[in-house]
Protein backbone atom coordinates (compact mmCIF):
# COMPACT_ATOMS: atom_id res chain seq x y z
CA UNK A 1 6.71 -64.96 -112.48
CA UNK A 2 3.35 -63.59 -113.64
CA UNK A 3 3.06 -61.95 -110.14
CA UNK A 4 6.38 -60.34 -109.94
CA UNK A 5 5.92 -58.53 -113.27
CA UNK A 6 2.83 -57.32 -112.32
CA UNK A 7 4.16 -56.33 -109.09
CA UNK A 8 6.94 -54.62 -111.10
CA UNK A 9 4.84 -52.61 -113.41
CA UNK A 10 2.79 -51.39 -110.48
CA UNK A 11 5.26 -50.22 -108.42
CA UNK A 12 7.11 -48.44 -111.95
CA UNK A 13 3.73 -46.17 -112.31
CA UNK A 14 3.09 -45.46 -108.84
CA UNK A 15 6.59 -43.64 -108.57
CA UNK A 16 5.89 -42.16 -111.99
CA UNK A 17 2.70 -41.12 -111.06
CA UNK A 18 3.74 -39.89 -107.55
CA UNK A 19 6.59 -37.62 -109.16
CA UNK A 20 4.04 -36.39 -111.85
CA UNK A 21 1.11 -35.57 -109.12
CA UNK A 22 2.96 -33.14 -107.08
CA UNK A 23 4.54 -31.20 -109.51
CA UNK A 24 8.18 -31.52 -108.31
CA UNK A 25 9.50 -30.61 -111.41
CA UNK A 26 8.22 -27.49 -111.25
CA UNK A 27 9.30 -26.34 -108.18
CA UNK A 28 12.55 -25.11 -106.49
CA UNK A 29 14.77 -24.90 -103.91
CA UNK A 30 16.58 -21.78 -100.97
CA UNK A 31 19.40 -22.43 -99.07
CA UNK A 32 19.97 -19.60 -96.60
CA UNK A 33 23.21 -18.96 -94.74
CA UNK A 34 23.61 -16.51 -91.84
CA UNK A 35 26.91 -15.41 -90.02
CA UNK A 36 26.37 -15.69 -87.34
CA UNK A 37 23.59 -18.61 -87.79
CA UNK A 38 20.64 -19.40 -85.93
CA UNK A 39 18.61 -16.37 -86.95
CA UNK A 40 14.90 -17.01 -87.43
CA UNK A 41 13.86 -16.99 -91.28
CA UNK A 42 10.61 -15.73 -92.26
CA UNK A 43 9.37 -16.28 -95.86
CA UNK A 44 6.83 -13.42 -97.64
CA UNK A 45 6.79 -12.24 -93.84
CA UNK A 46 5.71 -15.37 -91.80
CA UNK A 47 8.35 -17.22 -89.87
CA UNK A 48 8.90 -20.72 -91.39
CA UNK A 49 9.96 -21.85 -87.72
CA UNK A 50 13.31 -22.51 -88.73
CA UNK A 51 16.83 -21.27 -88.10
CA UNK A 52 19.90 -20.49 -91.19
CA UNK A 53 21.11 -22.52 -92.03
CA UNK A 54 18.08 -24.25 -93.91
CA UNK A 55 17.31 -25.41 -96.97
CA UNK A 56 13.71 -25.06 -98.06
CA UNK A 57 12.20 -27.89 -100.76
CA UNK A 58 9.30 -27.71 -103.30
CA UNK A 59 9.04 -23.60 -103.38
CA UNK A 60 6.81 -22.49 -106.17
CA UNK A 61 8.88 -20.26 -108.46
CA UNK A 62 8.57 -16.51 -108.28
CA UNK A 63 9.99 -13.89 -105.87
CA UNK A 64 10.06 -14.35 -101.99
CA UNK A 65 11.20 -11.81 -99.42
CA UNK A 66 13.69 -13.35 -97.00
CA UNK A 67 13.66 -11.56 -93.50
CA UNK A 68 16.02 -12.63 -91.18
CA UNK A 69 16.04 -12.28 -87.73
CA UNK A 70 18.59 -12.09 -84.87
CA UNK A 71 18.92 -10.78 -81.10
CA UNK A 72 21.19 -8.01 -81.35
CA UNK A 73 21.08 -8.24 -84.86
CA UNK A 74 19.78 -5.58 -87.34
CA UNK A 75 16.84 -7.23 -88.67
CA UNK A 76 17.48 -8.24 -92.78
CA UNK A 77 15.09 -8.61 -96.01
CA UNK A 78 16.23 -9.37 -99.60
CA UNK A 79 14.38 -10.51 -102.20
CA UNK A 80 15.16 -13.52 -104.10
CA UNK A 81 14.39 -15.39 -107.34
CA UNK A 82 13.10 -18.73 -106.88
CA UNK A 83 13.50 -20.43 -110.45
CA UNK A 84 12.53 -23.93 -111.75
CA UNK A 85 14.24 -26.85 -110.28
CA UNK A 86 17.26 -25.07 -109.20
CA UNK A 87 19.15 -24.49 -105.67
CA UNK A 88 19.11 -20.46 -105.13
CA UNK A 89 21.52 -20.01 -102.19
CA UNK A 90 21.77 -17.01 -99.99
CA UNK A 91 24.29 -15.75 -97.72
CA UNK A 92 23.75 -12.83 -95.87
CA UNK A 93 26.09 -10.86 -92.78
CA UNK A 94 24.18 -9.93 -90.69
CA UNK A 95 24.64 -6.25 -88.93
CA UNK A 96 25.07 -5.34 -85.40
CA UNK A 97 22.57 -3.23 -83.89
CA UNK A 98 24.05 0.27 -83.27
């Protein structure tokens, strides 16, 4: 018995201590939409190596350029908000190329 409560007590401040080490709280969260999807997103101008839709985890808050891009596609910036544990979504049309 004397085993499982310390067991118990050490696994209760690891995951307190985990959560409290990397600052999770004070971080947030992007979900970006395309139509059409599959364009490359690049964050503050370096590609992220990923394709819309994706949601990115753990951003520090403060305000990112998104730049999307797609063949055929005009290529697309907008600047977004990234605020304190909260999902910011974006959903941007993209534009044919003329």
């Amino acid at each position: 018995m004397r085993f499982l409560l310390i067991f118990i007590i050490a696994v209760a401040s690891g995951c307190r201590e985990s959560i409290t080490d990397t600052g999770l709280e004070n971080r947030g969260r992007l979900l970006v939409n395309s139509n059409p999807q599959n364009a490359r997103i690049f964050l503050k101008g370096e590609n992220t190596g990923r394709k819309t839709p994706y949601e990115f985890f753990n951003l520090q808050p403060g305000e990112y350029s998104v730049s999307l891009k797609l063949t055929g596609y005009k290529d697309t910036t907008i600047i977004v908000q990234i605020s304190l544990g909260q999902l910011n979504s974006l959903d941007v049309e993209l534009n044919f190329v003329n």
